[in-house]
C-alpha atoms as a PDB file:
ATOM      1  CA  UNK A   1      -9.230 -56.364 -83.848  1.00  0.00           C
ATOM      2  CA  UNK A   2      -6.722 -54.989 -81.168  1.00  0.00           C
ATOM      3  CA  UNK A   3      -7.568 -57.888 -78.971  1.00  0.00           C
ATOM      4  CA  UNK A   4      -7.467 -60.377 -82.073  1.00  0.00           C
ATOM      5  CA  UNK A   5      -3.680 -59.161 -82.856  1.00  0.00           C
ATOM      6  CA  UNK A   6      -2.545 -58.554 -78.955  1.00  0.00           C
ATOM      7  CA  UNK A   7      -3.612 -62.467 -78.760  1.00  0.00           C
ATOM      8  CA  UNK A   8      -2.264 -63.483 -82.430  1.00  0.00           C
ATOM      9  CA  UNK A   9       1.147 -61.755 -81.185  1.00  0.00           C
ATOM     10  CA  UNK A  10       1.552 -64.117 -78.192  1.00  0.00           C
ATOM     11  CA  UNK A  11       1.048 -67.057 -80.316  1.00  0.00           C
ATOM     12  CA  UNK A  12      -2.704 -68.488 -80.254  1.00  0.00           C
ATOM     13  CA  UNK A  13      -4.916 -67.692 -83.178  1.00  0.00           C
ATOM     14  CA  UNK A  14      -8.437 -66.272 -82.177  1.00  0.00           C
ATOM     15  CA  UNK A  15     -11.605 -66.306 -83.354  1.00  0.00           C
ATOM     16  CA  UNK A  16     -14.816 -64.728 -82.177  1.00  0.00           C
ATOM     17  CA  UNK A  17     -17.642 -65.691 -83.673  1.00  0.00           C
ATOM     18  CA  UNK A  18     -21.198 -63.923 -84.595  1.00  0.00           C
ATOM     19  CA  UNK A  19     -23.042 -64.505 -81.837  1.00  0.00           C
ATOM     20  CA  UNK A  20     -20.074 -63.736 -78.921  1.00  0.00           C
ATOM     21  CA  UNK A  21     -19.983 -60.645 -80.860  1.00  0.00           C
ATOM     22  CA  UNK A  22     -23.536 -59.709 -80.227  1.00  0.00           C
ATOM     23  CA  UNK A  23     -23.719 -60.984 -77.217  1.00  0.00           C
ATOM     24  CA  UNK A  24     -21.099 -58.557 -75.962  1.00  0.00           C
ATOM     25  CA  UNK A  25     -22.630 -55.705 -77.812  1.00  0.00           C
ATOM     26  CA  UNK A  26     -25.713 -56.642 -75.700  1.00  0.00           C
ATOM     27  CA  UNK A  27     -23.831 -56.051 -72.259  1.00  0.00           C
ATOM     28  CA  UNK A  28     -21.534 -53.485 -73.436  1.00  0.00           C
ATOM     29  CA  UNK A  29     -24.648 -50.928 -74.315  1.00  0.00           C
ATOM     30  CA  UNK A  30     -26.522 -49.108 -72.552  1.00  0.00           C
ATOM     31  CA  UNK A  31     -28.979 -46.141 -73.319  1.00  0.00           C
ATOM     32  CA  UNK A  32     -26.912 -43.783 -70.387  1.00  0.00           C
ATOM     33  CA  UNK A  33     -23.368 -44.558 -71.211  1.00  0.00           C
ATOM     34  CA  UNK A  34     -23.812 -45.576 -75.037  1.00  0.00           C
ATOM     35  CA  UNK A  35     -20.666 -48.093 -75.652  1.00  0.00           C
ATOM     36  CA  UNK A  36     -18.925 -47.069 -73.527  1.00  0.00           C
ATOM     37  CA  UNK A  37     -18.954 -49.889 -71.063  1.00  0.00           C
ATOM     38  CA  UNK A  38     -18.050 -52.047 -74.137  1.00  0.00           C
ATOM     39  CA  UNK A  39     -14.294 -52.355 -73.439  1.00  0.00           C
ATOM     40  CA  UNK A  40     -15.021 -53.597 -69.930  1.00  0.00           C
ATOM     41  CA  UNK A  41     -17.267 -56.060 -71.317  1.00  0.00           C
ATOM     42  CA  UNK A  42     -14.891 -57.355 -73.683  1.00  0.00           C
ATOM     43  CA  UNK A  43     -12.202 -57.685 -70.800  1.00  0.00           C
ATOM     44  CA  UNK A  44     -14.951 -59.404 -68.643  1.00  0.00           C
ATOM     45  CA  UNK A  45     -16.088 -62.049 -71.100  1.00  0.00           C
ATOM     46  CA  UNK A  46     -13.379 -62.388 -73.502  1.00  0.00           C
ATOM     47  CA  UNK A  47     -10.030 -60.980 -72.098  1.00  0.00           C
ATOM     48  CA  UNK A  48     -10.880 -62.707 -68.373  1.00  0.00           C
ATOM     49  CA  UNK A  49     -11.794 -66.135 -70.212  1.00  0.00           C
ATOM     50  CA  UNK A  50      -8.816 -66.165 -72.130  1.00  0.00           C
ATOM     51  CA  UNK A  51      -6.373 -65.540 -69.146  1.00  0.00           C
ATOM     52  CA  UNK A  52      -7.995 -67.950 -67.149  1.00  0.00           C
ATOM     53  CA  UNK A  53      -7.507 -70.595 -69.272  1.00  0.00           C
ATOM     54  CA  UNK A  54      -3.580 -69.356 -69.628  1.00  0.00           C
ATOM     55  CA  UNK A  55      -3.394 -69.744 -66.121  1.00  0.00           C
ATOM     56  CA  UNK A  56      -4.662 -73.143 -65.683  1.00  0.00           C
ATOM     57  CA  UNK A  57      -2.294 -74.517 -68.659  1.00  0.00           C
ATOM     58  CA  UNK A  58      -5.647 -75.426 -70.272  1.00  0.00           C
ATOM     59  CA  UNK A  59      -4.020 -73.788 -74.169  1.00  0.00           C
ATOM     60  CA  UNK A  60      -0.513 -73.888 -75.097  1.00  0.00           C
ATOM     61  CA  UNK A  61       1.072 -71.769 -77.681  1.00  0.00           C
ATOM     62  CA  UNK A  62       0.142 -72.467 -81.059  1.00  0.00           C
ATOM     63  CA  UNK A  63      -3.870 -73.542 -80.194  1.00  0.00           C
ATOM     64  CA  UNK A  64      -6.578 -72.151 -82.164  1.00  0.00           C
ATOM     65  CA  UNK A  65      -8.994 -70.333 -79.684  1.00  0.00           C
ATOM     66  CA  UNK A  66     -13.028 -69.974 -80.845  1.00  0.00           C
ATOM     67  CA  UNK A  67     -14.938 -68.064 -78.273  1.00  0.00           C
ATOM     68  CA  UNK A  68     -18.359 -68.565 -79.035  1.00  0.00           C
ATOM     69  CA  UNK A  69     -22.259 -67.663 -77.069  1.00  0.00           C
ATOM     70  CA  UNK A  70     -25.084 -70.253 -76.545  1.00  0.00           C
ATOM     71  CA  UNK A  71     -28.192 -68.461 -76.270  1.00  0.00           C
ATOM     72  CA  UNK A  72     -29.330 -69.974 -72.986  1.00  0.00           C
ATOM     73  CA  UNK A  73     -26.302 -68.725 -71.633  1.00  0.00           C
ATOM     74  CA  UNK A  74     -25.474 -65.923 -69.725  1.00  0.00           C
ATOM     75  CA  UNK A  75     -21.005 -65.998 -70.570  1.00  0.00           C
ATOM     76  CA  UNK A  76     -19.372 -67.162 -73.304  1.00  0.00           C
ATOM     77  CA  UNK A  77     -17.436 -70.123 -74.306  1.00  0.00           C
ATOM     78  CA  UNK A  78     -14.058 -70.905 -75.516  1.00  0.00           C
ATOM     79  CA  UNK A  79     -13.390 -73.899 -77.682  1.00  0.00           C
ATOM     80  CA  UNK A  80     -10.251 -74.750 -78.238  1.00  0.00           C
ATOM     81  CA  UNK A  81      -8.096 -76.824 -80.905  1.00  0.00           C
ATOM     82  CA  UNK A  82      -5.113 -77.809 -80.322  1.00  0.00           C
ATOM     83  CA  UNK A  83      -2.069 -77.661 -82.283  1.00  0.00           C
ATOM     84  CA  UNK A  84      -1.522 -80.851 -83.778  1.00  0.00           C
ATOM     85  CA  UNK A  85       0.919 -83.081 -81.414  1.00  0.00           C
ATOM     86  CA  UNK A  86       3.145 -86.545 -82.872  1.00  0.00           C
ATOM     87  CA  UNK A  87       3.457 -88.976 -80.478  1.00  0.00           C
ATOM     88  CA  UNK A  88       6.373 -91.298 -81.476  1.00  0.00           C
ATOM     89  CA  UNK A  89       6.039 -95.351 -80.342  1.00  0.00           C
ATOM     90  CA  UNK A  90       8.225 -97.603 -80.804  1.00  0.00           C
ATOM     91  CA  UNK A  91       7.375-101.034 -81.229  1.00  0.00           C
ATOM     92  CA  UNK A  92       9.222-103.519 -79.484  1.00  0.00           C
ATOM     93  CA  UNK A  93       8.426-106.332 -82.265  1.00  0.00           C
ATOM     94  CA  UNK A  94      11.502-107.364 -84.420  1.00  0.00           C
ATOM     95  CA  UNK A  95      10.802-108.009 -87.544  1.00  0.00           C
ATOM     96  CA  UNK A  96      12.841-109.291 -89.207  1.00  0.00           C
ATOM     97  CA  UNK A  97      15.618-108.724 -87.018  1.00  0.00           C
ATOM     98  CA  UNK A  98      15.010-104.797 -87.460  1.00  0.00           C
ATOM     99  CA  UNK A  99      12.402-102.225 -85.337  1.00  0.00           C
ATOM    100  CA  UNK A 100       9.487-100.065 -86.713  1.00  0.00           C
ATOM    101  CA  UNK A 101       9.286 -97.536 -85.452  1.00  0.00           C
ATOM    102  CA  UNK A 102       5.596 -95.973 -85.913  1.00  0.00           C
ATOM    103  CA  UNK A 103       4.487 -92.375 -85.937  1.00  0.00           C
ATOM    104  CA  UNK A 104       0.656 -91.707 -84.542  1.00  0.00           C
ATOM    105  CA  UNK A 105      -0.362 -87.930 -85.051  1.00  0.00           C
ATOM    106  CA  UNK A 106      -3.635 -86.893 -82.533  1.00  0.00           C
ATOM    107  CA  UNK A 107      -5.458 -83.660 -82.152  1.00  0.00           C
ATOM    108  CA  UNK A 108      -7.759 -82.783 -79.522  1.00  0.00           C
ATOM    109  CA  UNK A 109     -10.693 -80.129 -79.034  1.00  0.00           C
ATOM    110  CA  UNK A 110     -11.852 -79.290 -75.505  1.00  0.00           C
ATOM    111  CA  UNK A 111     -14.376 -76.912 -74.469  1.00  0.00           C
ATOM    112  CA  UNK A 112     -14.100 -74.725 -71.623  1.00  0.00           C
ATOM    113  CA  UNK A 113     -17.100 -72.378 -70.054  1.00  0.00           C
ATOM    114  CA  UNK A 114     -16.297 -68.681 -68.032  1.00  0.00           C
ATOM    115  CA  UNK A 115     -17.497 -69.861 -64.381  1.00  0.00           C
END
């Protein structure tokens, strides 16, 4: 949850689903150190993910973030949505002596893998 709102707070809206959940609960246990090792494991496959994306310009403010686990995978992924863009296009045909203009709204979804 502190992740979830330190992310919220900076403008992208996060989810984490079941299975990137367990998946981290998987590397972040063991039977020496109990959880202890979770937090790391969060920054690792979560945290580093995130920030490597910010980096790159791959999510902009305002993009819904979904970090998610495939089972024959050893990281997670994050899927991203993006916040809604409108293009604005002109057309160049008079009609009538008058231009339309025309409004196109597009979203896109990429998904991005930890290295």
């Amino acid at each position: 949850n502190k992740l979830k709102e330190r992310v919220n707070n900076i403008g992208y809206d996060l989810s984490i689903s079941v299975k990137a959940k367990s998946f981290i609960c998987e590397k972040g246990f063991d039977k020496k150190n109990g959880a202890r090792p979770l937090n790391r494991m969060i920054q690792k496959y979560v945290e580093d993910l995130i920030a490597e994306n910010l980096v790159s310009d791959k999510i902009k403010q305002g993009d819904k973030l979904y970090v998610d686990h495939k089972p024959d995978q050893d990281n997670l992924i994050l899927l991203i949505n993006k916040k809604e863009k409108h293009h604005m296009i002109v057309c160049a045909k008079a009609n009538h002596g008058s231009h339309r203009l025309l409004a196109r709204v597009g979203t896109l979804s990429t998904v991005v893998s930890a290295p």
